[in-house]
PDB file of N, CA and C in Angstrom:
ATOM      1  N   UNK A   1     230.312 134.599-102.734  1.00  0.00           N
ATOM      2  CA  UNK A   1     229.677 135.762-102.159  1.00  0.00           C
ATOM      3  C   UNK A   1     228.501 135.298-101.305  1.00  0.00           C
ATOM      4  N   UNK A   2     228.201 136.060-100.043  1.00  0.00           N
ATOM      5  CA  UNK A   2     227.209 135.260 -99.479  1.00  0.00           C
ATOM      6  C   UNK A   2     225.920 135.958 -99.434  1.00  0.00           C
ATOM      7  N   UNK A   3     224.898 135.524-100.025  1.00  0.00           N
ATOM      8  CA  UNK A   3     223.419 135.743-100.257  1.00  0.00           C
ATOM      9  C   UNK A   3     222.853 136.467 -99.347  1.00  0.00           C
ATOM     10  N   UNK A   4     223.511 137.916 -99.672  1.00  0.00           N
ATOM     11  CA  UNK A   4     223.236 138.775 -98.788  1.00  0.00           C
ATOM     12  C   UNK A   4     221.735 138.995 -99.019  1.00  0.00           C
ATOM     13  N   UNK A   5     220.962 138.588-100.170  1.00  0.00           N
ATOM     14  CA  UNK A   5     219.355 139.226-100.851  1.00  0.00           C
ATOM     15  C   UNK A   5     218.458 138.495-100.245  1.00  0.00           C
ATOM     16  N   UNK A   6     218.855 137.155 -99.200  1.00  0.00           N
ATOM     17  CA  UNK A   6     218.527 135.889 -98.251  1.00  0.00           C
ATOM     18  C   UNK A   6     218.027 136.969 -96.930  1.00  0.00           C
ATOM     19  N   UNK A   7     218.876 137.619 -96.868  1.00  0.00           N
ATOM     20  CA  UNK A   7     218.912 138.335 -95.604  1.00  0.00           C
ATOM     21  C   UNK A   7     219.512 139.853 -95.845  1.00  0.00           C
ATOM     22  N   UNK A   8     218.138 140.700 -96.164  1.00  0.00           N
ATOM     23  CA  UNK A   8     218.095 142.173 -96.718  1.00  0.00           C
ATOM     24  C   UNK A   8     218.658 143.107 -94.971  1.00  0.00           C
ATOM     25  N   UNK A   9     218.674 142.636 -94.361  1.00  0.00           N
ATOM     26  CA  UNK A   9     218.962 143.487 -93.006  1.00  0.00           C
ATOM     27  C   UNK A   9     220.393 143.824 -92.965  1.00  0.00           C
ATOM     28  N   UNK A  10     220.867 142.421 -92.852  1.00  0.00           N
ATOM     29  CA  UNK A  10     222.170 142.003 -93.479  1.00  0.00           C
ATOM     30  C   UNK A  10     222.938 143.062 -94.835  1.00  0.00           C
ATOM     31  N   UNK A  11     222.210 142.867 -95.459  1.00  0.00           N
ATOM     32  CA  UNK A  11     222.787 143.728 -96.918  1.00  0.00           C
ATOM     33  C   UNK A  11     223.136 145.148 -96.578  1.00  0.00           C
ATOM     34  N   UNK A  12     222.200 145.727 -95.931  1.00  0.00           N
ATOM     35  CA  UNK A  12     222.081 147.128 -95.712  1.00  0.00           C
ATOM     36  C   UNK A  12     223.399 147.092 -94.482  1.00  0.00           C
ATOM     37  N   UNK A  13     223.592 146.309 -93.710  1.00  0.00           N
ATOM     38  CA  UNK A  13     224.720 146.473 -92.833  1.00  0.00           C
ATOM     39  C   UNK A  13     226.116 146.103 -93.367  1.00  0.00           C
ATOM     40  N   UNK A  14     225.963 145.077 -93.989  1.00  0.00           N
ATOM     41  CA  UNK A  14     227.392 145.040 -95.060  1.00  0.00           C
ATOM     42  C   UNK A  14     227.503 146.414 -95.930  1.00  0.00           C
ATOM     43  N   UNK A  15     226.865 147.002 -96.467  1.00  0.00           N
ATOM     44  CA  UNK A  15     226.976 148.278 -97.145  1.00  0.00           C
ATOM     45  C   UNK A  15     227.450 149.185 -96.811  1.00  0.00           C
ATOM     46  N   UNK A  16     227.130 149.567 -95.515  1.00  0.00           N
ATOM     47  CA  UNK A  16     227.384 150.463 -94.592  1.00  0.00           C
ATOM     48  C   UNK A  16     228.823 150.170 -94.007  1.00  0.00           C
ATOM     49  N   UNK A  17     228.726 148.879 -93.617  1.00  0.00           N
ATOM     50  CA  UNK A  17     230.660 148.572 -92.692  1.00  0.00           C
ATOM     51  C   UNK A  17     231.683 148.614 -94.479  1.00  0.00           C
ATOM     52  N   UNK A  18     231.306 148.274 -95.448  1.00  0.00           N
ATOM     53  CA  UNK A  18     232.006 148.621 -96.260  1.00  0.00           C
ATOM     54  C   UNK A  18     232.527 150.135 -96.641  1.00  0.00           C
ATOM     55  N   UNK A  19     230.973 150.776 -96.449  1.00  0.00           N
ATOM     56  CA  UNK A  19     231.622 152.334 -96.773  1.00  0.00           C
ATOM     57  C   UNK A  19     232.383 152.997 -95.517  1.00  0.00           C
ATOM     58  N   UNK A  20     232.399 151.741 -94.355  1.00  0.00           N
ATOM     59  CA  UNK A  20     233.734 152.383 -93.246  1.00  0.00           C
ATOM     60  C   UNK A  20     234.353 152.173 -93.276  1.00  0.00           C
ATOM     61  N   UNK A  21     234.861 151.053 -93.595  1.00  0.00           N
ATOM     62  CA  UNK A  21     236.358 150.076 -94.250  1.00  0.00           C
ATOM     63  C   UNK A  21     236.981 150.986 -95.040  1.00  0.00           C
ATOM     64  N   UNK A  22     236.086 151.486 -96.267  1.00  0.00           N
ATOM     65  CA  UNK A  22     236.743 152.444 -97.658  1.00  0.00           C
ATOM     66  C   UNK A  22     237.231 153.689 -96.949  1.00  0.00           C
ATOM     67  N   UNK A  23     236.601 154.449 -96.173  1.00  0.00           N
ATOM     68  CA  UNK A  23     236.582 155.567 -95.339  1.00  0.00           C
ATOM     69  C   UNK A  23     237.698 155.231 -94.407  1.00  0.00           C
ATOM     70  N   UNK A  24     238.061 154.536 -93.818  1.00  0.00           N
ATOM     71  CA  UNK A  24     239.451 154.761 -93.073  1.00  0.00           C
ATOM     72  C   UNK A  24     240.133 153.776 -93.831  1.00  0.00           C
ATOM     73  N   UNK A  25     240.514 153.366 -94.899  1.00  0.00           N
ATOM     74  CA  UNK A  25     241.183 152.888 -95.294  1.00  0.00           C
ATOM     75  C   UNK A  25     241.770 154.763 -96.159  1.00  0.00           C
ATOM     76  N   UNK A  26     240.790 155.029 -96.703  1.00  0.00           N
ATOM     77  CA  UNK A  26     240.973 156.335 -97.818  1.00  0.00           C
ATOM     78  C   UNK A  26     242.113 157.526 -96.366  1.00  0.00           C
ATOM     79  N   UNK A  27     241.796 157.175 -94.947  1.00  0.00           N
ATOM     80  CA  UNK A  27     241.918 158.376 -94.252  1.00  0.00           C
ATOM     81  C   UNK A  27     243.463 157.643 -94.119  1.00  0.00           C
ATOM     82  N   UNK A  28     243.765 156.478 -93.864  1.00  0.00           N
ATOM     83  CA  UNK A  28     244.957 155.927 -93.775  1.00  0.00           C
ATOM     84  C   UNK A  28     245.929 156.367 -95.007  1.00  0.00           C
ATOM     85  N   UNK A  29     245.590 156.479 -96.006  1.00  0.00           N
ATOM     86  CA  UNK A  29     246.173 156.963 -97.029  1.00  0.00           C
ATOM     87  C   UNK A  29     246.409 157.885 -97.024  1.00  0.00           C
ATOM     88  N   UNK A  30     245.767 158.508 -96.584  1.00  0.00           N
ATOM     89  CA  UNK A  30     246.360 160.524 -96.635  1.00  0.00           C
ATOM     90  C   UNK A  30     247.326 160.355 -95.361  1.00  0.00           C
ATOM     91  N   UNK A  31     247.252 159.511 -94.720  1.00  0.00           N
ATOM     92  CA  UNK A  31     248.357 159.715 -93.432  1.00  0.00           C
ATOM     93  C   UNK A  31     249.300 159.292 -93.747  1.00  0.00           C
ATOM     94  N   UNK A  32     249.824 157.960 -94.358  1.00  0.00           N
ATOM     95  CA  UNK A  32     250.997 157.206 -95.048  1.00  0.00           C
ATOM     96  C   UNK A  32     251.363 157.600 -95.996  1.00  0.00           C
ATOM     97  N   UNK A  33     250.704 158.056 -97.276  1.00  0.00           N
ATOM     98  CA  UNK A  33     251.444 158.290 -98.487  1.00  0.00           C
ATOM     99  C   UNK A  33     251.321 159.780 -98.748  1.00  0.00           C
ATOM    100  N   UNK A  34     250.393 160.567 -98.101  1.00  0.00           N
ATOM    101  CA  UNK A  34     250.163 161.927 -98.764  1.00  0.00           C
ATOM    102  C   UNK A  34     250.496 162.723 -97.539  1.00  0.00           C
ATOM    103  N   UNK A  35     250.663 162.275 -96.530  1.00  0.00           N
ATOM    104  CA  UNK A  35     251.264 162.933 -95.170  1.00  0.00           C
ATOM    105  C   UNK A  35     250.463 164.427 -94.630  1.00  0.00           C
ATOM    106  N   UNK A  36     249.104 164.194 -95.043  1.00  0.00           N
ATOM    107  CA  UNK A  36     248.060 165.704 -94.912  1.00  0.00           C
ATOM    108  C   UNK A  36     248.104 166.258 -93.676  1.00  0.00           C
ATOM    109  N   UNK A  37     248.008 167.208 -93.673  1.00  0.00           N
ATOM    110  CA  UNK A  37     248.192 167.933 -92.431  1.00  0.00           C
ATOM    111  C   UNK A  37     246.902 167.582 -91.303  1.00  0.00           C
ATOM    112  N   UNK A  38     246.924 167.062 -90.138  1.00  0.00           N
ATOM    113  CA  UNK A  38     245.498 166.542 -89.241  1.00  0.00           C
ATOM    114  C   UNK A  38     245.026 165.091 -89.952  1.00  0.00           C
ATOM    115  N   UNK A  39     246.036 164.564 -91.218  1.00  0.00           N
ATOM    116  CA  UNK A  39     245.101 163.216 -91.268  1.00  0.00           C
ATOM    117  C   UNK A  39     245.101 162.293 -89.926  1.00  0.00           C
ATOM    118  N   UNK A  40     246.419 162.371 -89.370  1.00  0.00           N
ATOM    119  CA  UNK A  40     246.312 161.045 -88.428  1.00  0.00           C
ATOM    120  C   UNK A  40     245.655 161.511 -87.593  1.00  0.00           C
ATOM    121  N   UNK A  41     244.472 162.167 -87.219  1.00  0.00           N
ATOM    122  CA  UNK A  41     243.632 162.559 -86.381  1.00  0.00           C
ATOM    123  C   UNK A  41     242.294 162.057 -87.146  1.00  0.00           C
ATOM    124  N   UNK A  42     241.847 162.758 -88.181  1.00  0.00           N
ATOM    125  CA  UNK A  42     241.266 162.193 -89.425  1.00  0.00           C
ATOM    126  C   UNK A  42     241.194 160.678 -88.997  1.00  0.00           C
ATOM    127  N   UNK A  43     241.973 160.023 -89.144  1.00  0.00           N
ATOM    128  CA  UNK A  43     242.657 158.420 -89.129  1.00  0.00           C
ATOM    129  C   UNK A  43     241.537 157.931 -88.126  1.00  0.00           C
ATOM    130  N   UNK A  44     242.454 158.634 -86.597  1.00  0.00           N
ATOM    131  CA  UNK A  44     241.464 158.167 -85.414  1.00  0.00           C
ATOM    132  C   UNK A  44     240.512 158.203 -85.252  1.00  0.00           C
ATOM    133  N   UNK A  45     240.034 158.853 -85.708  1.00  0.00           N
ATOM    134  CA  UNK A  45     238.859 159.546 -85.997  1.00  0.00           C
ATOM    135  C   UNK A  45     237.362 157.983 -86.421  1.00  0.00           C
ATOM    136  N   UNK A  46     237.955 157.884 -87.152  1.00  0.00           N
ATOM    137  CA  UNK A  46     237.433 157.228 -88.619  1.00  0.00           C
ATOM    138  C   UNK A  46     237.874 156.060 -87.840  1.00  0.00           C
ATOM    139  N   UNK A  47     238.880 155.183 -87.758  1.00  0.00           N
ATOM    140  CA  UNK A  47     238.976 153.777 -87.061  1.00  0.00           C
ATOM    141  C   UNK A  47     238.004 153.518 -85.749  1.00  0.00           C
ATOM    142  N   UNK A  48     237.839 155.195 -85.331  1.00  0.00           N
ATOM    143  CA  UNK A  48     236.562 154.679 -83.741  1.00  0.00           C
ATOM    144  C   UNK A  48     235.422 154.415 -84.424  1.00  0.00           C
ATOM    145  N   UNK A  49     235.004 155.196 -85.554  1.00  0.00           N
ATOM    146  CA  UNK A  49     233.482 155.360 -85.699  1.00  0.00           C
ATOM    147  C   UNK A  49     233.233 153.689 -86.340  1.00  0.00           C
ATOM    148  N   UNK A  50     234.701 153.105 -87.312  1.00  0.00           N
ATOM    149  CA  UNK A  50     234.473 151.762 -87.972  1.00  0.00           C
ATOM    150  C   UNK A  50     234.401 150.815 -86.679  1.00  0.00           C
ATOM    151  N   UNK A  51     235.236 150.477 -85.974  1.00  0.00           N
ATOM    152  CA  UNK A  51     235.505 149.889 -84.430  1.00  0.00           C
ATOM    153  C   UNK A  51     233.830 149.753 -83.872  1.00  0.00           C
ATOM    154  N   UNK A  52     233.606 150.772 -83.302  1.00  0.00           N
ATOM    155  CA  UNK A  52     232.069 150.872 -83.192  1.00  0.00           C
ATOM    156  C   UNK A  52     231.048 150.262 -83.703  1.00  0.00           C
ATOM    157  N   UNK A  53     230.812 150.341 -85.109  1.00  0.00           N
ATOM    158  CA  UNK A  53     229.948 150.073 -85.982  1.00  0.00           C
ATOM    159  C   UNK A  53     230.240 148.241 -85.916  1.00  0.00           C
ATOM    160  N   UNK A  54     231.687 147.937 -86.173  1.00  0.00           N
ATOM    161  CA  UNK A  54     231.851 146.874 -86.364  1.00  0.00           C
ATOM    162  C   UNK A  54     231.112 145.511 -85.530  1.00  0.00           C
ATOM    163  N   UNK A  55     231.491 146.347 -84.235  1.00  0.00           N
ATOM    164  CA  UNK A  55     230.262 145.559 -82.754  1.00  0.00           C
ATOM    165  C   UNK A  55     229.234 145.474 -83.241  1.00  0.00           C
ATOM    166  N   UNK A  56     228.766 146.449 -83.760  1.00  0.00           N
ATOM    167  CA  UNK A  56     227.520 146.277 -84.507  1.00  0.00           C
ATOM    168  C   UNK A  56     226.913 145.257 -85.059  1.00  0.00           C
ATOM    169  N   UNK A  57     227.612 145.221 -86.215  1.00  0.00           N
ATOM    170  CA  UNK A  57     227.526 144.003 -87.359  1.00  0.00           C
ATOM    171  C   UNK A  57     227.696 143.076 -87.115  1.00  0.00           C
ATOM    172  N   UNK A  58     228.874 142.788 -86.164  1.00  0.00           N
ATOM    173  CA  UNK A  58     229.311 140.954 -85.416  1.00  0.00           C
ATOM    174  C   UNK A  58     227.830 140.975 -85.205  1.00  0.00           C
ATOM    175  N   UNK A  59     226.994 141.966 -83.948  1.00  0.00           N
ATOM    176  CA  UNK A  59     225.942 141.414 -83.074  1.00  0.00           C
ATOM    177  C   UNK A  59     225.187 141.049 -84.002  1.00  0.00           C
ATOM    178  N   UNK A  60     224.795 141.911 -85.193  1.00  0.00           N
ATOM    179  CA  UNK A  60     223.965 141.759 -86.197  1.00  0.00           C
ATOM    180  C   UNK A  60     223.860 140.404 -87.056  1.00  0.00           C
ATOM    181  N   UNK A  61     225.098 140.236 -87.128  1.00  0.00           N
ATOM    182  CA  UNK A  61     225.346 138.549 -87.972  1.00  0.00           C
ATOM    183  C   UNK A  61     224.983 137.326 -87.125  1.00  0.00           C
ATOM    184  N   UNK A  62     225.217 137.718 -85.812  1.00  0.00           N
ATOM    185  CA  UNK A  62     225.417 136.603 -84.721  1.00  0.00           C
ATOM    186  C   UNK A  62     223.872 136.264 -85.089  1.00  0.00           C
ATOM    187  N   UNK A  63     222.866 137.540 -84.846  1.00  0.00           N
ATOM    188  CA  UNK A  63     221.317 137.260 -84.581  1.00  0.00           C
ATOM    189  C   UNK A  63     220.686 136.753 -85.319  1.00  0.00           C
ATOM    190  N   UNK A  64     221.190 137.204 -86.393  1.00  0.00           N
ATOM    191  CA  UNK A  64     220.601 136.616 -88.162  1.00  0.00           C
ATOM    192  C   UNK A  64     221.053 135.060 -88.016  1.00  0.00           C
ATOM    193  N   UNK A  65     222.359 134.744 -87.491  1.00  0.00           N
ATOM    194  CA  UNK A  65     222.963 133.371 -87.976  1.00  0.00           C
ATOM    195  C   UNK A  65     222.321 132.557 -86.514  1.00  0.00           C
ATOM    196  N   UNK A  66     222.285 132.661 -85.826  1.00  0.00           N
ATOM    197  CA  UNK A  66     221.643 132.289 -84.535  1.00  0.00           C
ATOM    198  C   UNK A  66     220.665 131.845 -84.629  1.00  0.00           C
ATOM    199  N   UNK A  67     219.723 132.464 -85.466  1.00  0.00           N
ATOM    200  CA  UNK A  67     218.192 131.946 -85.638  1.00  0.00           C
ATOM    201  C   UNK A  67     218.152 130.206 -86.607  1.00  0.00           C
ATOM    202  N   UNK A  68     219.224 129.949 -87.233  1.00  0.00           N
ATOM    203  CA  UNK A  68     219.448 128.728 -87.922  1.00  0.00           C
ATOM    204  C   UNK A  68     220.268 127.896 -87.426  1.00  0.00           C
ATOM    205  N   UNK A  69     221.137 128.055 -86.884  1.00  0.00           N
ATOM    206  CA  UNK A  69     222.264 127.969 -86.346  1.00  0.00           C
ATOM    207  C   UNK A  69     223.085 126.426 -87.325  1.00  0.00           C
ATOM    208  N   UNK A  70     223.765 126.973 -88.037  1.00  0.00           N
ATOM    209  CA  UNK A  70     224.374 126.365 -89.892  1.00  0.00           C
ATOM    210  C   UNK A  70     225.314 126.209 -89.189  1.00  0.00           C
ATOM    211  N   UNK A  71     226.366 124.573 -89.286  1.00  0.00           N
ATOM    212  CA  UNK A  71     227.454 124.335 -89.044  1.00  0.00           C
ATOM    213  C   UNK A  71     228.065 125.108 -89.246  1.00  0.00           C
ATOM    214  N   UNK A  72     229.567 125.441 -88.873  1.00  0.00           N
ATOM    215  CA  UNK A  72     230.480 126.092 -89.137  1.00  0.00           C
ATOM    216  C   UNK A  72     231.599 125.430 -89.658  1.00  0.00           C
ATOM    217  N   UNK A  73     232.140 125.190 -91.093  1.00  0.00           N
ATOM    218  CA  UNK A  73     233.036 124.378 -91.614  1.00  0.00           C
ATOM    219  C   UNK A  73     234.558 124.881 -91.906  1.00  0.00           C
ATOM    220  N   UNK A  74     235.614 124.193 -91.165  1.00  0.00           N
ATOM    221  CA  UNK A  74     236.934 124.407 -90.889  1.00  0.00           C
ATOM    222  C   UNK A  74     237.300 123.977 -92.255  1.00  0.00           C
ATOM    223  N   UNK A  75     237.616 124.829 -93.591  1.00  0.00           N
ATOM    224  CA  UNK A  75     238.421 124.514 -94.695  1.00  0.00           C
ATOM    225  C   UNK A  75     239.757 124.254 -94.915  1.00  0.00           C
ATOM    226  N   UNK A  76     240.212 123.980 -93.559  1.00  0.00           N
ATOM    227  CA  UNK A  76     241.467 123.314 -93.412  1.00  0.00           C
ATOM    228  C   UNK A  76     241.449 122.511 -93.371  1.00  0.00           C
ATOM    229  N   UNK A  77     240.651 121.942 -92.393  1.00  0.00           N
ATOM    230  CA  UNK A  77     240.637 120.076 -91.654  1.00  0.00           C
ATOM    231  C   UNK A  77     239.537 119.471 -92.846  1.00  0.00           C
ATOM    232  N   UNK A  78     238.562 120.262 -93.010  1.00  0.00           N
ATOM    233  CA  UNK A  78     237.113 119.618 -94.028  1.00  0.00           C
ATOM    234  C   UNK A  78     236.241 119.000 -92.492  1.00  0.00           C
ATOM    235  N   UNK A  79     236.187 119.775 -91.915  1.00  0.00           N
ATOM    236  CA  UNK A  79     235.448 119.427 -90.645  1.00  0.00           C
ATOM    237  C   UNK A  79     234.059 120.292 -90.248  1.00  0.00           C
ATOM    238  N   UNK A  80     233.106 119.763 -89.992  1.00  0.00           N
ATOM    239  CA  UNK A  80     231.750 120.628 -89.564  1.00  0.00           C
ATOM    240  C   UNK A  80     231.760 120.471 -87.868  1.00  0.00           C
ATOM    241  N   UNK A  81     231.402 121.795 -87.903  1.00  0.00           N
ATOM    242  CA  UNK A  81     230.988 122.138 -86.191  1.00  0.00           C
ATOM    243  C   UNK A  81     229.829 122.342 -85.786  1.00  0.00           C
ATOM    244  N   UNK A  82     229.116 122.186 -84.881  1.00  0.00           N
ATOM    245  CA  UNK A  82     228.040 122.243 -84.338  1.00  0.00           C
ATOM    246  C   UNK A  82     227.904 123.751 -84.091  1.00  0.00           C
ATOM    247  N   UNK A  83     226.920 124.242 -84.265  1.00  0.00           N
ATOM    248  CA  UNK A  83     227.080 125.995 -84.361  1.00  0.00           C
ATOM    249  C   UNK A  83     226.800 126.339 -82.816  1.00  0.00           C
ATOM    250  N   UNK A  84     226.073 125.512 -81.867  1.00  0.00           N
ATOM    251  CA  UNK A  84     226.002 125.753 -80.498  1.00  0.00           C
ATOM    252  C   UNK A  84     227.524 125.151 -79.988  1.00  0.00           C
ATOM    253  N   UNK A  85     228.166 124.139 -80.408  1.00  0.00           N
ATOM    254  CA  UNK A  85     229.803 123.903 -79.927  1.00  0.00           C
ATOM    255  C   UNK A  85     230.377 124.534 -79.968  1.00  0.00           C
ATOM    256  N   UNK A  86     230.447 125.616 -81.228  1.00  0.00           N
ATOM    257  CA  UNK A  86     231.332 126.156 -81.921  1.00  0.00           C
ATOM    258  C   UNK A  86     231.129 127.655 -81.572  1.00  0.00           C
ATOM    259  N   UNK A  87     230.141 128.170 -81.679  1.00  0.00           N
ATOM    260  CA  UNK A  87     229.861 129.425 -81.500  1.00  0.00           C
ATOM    261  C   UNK A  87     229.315 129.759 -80.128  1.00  0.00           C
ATOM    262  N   UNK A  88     227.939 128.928 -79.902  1.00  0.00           N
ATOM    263  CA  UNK A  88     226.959 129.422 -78.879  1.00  0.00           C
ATOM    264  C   UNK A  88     225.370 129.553 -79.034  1.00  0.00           C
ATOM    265  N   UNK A  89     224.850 130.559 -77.901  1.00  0.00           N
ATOM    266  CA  UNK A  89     223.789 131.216 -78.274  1.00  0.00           C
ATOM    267  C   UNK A  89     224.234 132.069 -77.589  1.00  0.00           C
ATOM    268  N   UNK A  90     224.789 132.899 -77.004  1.00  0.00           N
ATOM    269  CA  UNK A  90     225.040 134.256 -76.724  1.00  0.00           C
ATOM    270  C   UNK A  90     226.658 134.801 -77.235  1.00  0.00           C
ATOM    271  N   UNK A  91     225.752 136.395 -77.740  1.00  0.00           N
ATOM    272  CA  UNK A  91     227.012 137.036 -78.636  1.00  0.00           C
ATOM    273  C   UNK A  91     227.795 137.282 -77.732  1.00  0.00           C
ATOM    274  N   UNK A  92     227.174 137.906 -76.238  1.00  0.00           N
ATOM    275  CA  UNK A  92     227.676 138.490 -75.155  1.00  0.00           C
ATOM    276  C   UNK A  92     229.033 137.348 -74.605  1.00  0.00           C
ATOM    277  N   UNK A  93     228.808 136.434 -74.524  1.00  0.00           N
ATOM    278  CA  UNK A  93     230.020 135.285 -74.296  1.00  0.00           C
ATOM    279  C   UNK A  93     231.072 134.519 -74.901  1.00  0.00           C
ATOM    280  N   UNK A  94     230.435 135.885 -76.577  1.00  0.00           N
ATOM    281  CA  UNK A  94     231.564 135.304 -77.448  1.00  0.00           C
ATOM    282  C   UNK A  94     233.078 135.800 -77.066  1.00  0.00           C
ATOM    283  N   UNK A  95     234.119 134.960 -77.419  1.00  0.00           N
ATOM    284  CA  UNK A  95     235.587 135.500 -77.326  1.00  0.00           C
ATOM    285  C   UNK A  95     235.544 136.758 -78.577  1.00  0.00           C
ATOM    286  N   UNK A  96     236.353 137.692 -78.339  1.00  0.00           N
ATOM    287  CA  UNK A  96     236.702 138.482 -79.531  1.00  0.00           C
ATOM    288  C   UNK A  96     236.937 137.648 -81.135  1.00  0.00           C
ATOM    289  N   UNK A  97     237.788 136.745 -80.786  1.00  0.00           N
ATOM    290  CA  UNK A  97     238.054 136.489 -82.050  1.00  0.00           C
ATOM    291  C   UNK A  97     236.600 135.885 -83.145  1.00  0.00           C
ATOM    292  N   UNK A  98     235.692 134.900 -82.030  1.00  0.00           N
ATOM    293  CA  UNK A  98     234.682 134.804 -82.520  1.00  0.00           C
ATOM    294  C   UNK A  98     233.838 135.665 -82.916  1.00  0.00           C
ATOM    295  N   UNK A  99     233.656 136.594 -82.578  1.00  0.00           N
ATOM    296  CA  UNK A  99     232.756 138.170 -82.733  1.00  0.00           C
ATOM    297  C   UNK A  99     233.532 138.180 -84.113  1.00  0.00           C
ATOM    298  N   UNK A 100     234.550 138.544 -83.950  1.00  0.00           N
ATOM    299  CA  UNK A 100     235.077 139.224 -85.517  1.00  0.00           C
ATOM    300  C   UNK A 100     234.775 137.869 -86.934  1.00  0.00           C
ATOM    301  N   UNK A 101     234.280 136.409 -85.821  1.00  0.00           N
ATOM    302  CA  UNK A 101     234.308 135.417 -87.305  1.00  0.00           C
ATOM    303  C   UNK A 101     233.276 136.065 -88.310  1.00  0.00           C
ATOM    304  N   UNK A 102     232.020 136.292 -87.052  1.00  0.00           N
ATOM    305  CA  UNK A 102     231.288 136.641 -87.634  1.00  0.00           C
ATOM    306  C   UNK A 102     230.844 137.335 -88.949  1.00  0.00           C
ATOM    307  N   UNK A 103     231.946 138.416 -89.061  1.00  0.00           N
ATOM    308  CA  UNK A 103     232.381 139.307 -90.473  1.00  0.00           C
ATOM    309  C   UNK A 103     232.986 138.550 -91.285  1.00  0.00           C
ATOM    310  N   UNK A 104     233.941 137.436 -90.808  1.00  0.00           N
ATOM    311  CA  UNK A 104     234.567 136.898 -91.535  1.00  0.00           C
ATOM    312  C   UNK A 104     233.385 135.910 -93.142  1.00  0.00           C
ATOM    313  N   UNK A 105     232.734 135.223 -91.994  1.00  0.00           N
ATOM    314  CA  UNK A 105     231.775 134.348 -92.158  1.00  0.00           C
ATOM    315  C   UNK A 105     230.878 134.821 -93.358  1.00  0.00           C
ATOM    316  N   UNK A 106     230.648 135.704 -93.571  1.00  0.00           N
ATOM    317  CA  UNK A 106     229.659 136.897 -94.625  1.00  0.00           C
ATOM    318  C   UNK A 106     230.972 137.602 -95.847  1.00  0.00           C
ATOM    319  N   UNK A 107     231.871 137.894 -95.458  1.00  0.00           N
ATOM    320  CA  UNK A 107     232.907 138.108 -96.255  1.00  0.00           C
ATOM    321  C   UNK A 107     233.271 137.245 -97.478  1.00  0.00           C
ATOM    322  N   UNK A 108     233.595 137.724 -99.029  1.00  0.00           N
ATOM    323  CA  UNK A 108     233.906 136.545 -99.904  1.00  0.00           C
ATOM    324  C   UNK A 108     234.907 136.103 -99.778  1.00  0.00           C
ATOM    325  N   UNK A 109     236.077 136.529 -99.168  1.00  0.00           N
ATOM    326  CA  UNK A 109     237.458 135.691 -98.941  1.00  0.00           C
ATOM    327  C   UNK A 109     237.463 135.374 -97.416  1.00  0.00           C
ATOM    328  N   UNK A 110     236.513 135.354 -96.790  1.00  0.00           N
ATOM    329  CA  UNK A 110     236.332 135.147 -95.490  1.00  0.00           C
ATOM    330  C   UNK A 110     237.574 134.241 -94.263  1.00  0.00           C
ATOM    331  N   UNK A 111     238.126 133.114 -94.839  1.00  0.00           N
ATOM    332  CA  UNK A 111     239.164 132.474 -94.565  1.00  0.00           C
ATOM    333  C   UNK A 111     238.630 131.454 -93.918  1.00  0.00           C
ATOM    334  N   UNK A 112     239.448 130.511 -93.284  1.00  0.00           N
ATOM    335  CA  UNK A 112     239.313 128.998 -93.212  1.00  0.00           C
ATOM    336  C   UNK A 112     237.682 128.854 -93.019  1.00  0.00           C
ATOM    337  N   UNK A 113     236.763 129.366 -91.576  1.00  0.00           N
ATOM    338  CA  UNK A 113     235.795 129.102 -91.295  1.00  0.00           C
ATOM    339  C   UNK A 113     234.753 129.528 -92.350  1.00  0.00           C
ATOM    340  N   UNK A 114     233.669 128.835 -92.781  1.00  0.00           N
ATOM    341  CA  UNK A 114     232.606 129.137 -93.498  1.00  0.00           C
ATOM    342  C   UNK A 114     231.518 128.554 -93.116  1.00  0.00           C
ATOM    343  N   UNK A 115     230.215 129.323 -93.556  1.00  0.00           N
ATOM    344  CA  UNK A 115     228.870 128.443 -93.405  1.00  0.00           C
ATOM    345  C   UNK A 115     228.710 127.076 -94.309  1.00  0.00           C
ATOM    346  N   UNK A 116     227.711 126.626 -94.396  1.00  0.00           N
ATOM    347  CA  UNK A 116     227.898 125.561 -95.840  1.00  0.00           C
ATOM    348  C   UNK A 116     227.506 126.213 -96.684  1.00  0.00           C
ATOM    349  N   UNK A 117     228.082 125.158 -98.012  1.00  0.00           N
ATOM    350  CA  UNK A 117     227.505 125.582 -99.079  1.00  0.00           C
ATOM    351  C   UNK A 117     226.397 127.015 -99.949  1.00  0.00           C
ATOM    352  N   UNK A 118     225.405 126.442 -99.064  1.00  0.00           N
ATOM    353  CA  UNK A 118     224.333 126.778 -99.610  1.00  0.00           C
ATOM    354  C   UNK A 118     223.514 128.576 -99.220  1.00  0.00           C
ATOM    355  N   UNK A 119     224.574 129.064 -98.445  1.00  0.00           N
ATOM    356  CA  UNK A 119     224.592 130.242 -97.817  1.00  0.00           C
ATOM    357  C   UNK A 119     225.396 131.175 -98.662  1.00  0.00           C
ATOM    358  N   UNK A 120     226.208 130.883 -99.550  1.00  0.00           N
ATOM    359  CA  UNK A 120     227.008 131.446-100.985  1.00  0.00           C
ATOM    360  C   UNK A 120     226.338 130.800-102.237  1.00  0.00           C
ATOM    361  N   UNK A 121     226.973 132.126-102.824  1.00  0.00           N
ATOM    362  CA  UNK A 121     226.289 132.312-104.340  1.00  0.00           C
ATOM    363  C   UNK A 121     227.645 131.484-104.918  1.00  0.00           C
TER     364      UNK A 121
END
């Protein structure tokens, strides 16, 4: 889990993209399994406002993680990256997929890329 109590700004924004995740995940459900009348509007609804927010949080992580700038370690290869090689200093020039590491990166099953160590509990 990553030491979100390191970085309280952080916490309060993971909290929040979680209760949008739950929220269109919950609205997806009434559209697939319970077939509610206006969910898949509901749905759209709810995926813009998470979509949105999500820009958010990448920018938010980028700024927080930017200020240290912590290798980035490939748990495939066992390889460290230079966080200016690898990432940058501007969010604005990140590729999409990098924007979204960002979530990844703070996430507990986050996947191959991670900070080091010492940034998890």
């Amino acid at each position: 889990m990553f030491k979100f109590n390191n970085f309280p700004e952080l916490q309060i924004f993971h909290e929040k993209y979680l209760n949008h995740e739950y929220s269109t995940t919950k609205a997806l459900i009434d559209v697939v399994d319970k077939k509610i009348k206006g969910a898949q509007e509901r749905f759209a609804r709810k995926m813009s406002l998470e979509e949105k927010f999500l820009l958010i949080y990448e920018r938010k992580i980028f700024e927080e993680l930017v200020k240290y700038k912590p290798n980035i370690i490939n748990l495939r290869t066992n390889t460290h990256n230079l966080w200016d090689d690898f990432i940058g200093s501007s969010f604005d020039n990140l590729p999409e997929k990098k924007k979204f590491l960002m979530v990844l990166l703070v996430e507990e099953s986050g996947g191959v890329f991670r900070l080091p160590p010492d940034y998890y509990e």
